[in-house]
PDB file of N, CA and C in Angstrom:
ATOM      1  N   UNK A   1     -36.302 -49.308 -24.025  1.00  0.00           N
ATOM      2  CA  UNK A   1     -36.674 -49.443 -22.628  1.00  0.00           C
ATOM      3  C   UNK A   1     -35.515 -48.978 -21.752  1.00  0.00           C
ATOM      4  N   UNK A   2     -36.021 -47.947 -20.887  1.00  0.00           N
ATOM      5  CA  UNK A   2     -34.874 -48.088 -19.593  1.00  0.00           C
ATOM      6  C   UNK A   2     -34.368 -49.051 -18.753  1.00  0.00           C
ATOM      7  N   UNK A   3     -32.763 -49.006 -18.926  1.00  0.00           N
ATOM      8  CA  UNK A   3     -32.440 -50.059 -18.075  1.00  0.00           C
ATOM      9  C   UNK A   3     -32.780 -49.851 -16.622  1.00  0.00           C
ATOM     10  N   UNK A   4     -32.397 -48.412 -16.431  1.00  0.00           N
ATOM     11  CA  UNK A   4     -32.577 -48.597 -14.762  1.00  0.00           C
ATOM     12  C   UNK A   4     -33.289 -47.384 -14.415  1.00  0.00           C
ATOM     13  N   UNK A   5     -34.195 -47.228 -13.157  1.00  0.00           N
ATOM     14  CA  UNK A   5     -35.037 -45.853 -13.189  1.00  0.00           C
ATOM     15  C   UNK A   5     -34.769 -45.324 -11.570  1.00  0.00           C
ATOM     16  N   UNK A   6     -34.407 -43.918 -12.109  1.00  0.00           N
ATOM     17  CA  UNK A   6     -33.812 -43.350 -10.770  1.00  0.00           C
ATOM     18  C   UNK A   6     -34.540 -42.848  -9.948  1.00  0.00           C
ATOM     19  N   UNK A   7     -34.901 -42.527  -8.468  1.00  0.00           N
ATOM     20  CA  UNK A   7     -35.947 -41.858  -7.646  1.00  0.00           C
ATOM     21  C   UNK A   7     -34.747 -41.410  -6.893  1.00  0.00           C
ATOM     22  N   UNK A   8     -34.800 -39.763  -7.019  1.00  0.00           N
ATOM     23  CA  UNK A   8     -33.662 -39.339  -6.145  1.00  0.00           C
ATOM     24  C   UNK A   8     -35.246 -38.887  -4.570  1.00  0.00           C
ATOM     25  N   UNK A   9     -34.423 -39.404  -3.472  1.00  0.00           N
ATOM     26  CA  UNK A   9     -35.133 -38.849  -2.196  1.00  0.00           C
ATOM     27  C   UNK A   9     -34.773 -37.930  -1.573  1.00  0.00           C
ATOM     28  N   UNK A  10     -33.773 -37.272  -1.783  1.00  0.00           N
ATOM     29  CA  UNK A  10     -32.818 -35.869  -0.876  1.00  0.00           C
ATOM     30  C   UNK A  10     -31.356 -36.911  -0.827  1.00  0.00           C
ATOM     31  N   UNK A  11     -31.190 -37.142   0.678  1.00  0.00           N
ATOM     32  CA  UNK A  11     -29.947 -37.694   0.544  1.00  0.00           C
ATOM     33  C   UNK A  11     -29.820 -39.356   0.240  1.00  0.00           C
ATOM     34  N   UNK A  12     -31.084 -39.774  -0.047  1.00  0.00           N
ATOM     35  CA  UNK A  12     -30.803 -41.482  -0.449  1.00  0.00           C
ATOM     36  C   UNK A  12     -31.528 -41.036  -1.919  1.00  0.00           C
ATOM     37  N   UNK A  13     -30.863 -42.049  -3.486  1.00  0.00           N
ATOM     38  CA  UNK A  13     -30.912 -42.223  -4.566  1.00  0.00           C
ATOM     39  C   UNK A  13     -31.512 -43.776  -4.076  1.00  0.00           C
ATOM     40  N   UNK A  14     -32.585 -43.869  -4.915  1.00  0.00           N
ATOM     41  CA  UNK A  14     -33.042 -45.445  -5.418  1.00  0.00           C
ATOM     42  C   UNK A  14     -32.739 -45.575  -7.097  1.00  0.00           C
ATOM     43  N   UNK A  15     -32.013 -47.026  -6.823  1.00  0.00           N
ATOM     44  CA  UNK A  15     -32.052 -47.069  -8.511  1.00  0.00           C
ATOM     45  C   UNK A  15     -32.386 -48.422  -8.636  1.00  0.00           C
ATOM     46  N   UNK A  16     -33.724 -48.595  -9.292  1.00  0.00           N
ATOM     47  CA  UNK A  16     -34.182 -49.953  -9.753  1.00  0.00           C
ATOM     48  C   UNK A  16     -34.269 -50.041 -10.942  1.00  0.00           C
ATOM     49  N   UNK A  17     -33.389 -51.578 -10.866  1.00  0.00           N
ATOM     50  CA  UNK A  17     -33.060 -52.172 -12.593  1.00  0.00           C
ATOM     51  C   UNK A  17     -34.469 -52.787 -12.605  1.00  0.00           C
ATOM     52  N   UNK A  18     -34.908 -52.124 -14.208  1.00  0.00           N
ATOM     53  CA  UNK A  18     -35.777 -52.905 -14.990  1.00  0.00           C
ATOM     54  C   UNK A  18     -35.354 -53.642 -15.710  1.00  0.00           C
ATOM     55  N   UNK A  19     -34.260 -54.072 -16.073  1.00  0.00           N
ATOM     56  CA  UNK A  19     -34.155 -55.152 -17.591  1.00  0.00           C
ATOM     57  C   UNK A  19     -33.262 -56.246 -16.922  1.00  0.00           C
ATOM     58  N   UNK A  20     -32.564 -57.098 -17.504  1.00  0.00           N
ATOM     59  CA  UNK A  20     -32.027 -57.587 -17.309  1.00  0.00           C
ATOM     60  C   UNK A  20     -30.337 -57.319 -17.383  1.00  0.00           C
ATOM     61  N   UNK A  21     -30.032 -56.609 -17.826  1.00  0.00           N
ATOM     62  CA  UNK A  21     -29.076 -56.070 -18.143  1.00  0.00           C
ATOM     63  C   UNK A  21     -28.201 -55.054 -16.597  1.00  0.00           C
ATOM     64  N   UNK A  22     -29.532 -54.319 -16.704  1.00  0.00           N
ATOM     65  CA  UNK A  22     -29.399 -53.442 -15.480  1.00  0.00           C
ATOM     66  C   UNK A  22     -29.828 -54.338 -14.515  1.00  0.00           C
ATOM     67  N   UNK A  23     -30.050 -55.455 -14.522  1.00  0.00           N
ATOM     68  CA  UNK A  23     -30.072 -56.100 -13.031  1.00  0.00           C
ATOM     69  C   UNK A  23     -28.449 -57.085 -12.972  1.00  0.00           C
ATOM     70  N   UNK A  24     -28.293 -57.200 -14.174  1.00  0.00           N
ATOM     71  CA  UNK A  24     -26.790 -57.978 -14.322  1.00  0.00           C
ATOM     72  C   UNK A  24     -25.585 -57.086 -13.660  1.00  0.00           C
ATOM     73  N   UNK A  25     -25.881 -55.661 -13.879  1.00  0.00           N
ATOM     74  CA  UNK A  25     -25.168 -54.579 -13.689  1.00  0.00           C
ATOM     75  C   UNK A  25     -25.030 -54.453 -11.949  1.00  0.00           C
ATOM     76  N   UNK A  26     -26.050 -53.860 -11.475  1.00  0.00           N
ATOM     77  CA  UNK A  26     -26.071 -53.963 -10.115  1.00  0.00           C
ATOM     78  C   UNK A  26     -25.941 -54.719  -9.265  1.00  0.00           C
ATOM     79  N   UNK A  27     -26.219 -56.196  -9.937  1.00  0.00           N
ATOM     80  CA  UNK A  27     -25.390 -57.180  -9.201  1.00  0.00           C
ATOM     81  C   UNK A  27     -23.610 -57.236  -9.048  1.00  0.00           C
ATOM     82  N   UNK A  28     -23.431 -56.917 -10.097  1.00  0.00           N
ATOM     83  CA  UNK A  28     -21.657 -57.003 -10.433  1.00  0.00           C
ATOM     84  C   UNK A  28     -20.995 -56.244  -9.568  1.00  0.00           C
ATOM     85  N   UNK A  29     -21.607 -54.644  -9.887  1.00  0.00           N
ATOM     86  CA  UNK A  29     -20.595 -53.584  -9.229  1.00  0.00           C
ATOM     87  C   UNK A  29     -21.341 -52.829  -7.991  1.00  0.00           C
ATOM     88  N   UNK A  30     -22.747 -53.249  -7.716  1.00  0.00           N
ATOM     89  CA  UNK A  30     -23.225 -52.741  -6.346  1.00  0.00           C
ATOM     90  C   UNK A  30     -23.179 -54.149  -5.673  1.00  0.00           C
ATOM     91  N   UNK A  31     -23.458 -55.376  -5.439  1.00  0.00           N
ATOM     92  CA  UNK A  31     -23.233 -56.151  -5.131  1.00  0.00           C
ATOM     93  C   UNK A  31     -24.321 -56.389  -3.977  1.00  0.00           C
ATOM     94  N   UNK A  32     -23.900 -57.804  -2.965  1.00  0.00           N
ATOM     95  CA  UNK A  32     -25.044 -57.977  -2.066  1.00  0.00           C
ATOM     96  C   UNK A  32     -24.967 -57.007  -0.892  1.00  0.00           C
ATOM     97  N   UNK A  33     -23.824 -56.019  -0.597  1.00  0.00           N
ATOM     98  CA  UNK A  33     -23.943 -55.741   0.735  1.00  0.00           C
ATOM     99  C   UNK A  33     -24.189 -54.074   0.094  1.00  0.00           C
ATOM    100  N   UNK A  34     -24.743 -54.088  -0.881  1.00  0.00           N
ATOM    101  CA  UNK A  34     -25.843 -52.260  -0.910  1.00  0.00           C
ATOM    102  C   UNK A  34     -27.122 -52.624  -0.425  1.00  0.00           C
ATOM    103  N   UNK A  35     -27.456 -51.741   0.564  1.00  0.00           N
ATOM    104  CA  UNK A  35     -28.713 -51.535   1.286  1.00  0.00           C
ATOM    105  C   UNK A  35     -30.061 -51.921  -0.099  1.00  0.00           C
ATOM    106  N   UNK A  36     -30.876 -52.603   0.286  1.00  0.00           N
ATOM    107  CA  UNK A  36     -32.131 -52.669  -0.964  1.00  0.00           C
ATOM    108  C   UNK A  36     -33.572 -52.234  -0.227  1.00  0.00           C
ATOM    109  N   UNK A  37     -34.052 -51.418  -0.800  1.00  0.00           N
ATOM    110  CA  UNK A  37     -35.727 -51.377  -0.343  1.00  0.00           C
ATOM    111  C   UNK A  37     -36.441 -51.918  -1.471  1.00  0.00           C
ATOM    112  N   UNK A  38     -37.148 -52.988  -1.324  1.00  0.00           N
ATOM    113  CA  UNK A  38     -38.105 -53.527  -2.637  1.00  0.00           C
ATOM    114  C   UNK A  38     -36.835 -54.023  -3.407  1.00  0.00           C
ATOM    115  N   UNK A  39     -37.218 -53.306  -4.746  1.00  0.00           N
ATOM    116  CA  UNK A  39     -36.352 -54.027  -5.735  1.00  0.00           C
ATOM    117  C   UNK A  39     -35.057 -53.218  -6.046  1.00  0.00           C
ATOM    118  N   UNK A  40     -35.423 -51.984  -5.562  1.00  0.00           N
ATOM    119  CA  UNK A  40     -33.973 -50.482  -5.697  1.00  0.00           C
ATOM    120  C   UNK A  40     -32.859 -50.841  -4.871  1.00  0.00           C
ATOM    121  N   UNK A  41     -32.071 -50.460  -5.340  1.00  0.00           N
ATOM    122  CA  UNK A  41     -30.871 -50.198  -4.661  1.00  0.00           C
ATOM    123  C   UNK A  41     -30.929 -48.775  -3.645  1.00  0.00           C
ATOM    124  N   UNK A  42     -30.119 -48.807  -2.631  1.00  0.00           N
ATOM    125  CA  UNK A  42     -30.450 -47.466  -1.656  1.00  0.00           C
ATOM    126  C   UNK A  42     -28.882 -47.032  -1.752  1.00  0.00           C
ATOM    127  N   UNK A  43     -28.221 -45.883  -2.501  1.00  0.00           N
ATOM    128  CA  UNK A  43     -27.774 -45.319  -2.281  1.00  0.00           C
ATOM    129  C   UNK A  43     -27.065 -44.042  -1.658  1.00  0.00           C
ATOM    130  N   UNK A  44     -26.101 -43.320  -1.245  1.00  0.00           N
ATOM    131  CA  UNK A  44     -26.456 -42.045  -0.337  1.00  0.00           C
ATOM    132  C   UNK A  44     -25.922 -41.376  -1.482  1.00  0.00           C
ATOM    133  N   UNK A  45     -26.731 -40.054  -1.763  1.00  0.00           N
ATOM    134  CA  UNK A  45     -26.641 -39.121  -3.123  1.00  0.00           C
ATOM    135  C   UNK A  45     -25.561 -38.944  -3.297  1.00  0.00           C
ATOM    136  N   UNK A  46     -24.390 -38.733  -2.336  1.00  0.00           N
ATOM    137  CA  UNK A  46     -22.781 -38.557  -2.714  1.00  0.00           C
ATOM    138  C   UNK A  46     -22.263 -39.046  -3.790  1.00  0.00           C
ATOM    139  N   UNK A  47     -22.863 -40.480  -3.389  1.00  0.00           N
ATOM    140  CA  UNK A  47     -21.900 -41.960  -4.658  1.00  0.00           C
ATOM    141  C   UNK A  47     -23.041 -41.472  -5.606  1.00  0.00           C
ATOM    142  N   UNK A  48     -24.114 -41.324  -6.198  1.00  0.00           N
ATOM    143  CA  UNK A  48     -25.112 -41.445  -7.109  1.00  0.00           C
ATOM    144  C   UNK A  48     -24.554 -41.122  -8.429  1.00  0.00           C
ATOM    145  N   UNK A  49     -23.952 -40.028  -8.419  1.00  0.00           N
ATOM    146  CA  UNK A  49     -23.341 -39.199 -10.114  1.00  0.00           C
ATOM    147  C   UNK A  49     -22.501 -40.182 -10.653  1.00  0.00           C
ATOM    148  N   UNK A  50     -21.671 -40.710  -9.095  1.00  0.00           N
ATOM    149  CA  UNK A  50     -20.357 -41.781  -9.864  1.00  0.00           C
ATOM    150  C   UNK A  50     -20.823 -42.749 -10.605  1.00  0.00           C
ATOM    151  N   UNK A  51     -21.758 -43.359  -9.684  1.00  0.00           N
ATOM    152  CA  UNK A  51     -22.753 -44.730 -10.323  1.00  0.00           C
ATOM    153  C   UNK A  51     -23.082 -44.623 -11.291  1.00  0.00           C
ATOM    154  N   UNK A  52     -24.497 -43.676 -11.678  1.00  0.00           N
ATOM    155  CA  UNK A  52     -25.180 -43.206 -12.285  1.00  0.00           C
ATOM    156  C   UNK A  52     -23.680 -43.186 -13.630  1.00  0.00           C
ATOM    157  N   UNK A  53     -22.563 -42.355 -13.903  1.00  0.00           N
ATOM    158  CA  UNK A  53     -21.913 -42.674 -15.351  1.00  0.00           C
ATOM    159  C   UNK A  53     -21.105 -43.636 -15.069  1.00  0.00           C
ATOM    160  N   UNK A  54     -20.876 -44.285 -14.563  1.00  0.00           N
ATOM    161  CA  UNK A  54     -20.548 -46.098 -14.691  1.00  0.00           C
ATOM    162  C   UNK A  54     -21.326 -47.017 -15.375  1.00  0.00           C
ATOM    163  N   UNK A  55     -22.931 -46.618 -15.521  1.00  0.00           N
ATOM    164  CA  UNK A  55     -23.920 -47.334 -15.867  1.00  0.00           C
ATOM    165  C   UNK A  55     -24.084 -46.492 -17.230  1.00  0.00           C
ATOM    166  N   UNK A  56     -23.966 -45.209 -17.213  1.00  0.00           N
ATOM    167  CA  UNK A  56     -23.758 -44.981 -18.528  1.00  0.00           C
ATOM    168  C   UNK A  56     -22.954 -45.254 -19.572  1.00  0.00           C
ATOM    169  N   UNK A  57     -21.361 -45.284 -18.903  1.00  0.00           N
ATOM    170  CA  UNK A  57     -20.812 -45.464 -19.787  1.00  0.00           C
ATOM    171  C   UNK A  57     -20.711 -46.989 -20.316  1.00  0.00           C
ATOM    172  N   UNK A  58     -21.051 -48.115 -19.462  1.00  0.00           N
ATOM    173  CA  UNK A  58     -21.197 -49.392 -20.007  1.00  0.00           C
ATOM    174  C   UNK A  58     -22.315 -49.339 -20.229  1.00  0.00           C
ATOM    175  N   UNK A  59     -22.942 -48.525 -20.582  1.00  0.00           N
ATOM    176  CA  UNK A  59     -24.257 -48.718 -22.550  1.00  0.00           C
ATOM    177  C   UNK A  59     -25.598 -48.504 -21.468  1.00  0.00           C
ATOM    178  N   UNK A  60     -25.699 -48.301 -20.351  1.00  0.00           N
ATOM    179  CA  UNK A  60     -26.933 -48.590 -19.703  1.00  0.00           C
ATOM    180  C   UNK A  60     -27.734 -47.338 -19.362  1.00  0.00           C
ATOM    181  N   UNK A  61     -29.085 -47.276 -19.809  1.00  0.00           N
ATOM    182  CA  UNK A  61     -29.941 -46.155 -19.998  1.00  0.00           C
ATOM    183  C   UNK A  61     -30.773 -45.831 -18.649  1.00  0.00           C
ATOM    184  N   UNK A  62     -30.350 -44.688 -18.140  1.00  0.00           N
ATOM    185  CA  UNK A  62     -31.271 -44.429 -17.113  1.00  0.00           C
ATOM    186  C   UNK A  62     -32.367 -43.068 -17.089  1.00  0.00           C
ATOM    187  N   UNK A  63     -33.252 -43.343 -16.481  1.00  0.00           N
ATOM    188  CA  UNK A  63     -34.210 -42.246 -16.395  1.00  0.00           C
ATOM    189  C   UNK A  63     -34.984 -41.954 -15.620  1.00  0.00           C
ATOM    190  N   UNK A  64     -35.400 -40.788 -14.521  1.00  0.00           N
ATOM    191  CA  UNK A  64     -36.054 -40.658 -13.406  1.00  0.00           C
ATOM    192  C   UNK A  64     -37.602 -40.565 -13.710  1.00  0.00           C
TER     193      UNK A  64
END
């Protein structure tokens, strides 16, 4: 299962954790003051690549 599933929009990235893991994750290092729509996180595409292998490299599977 994917931990987290990406919807790139142009310049905002959504990334919503499905598991628990990836919700443990985005709590830790995106924290409460990242913008949320629904259950995604709202990122601006700049930061996305950084994120996006932070979550890779601590074991976490993503997929658009």
């Amino acid at each position: 299962m994917t931990d987290i599933q990406i919807r790139d929009e142009g310049t905002l990235v959504l990334l919503t954790p499905a598991t628990t893991a990836g919700r443990d994750w985005c709590a830790e290092w995106l924290g409460d003051d990242c913008p949320r729509f629904g259950a995604a996180y709202v990122v601006e595409h700049r930061y996305a690549a950084d994120i996006l292998d932070g979550m890779t490299d601590d074991g976490l599977t993503v997929a658009a």
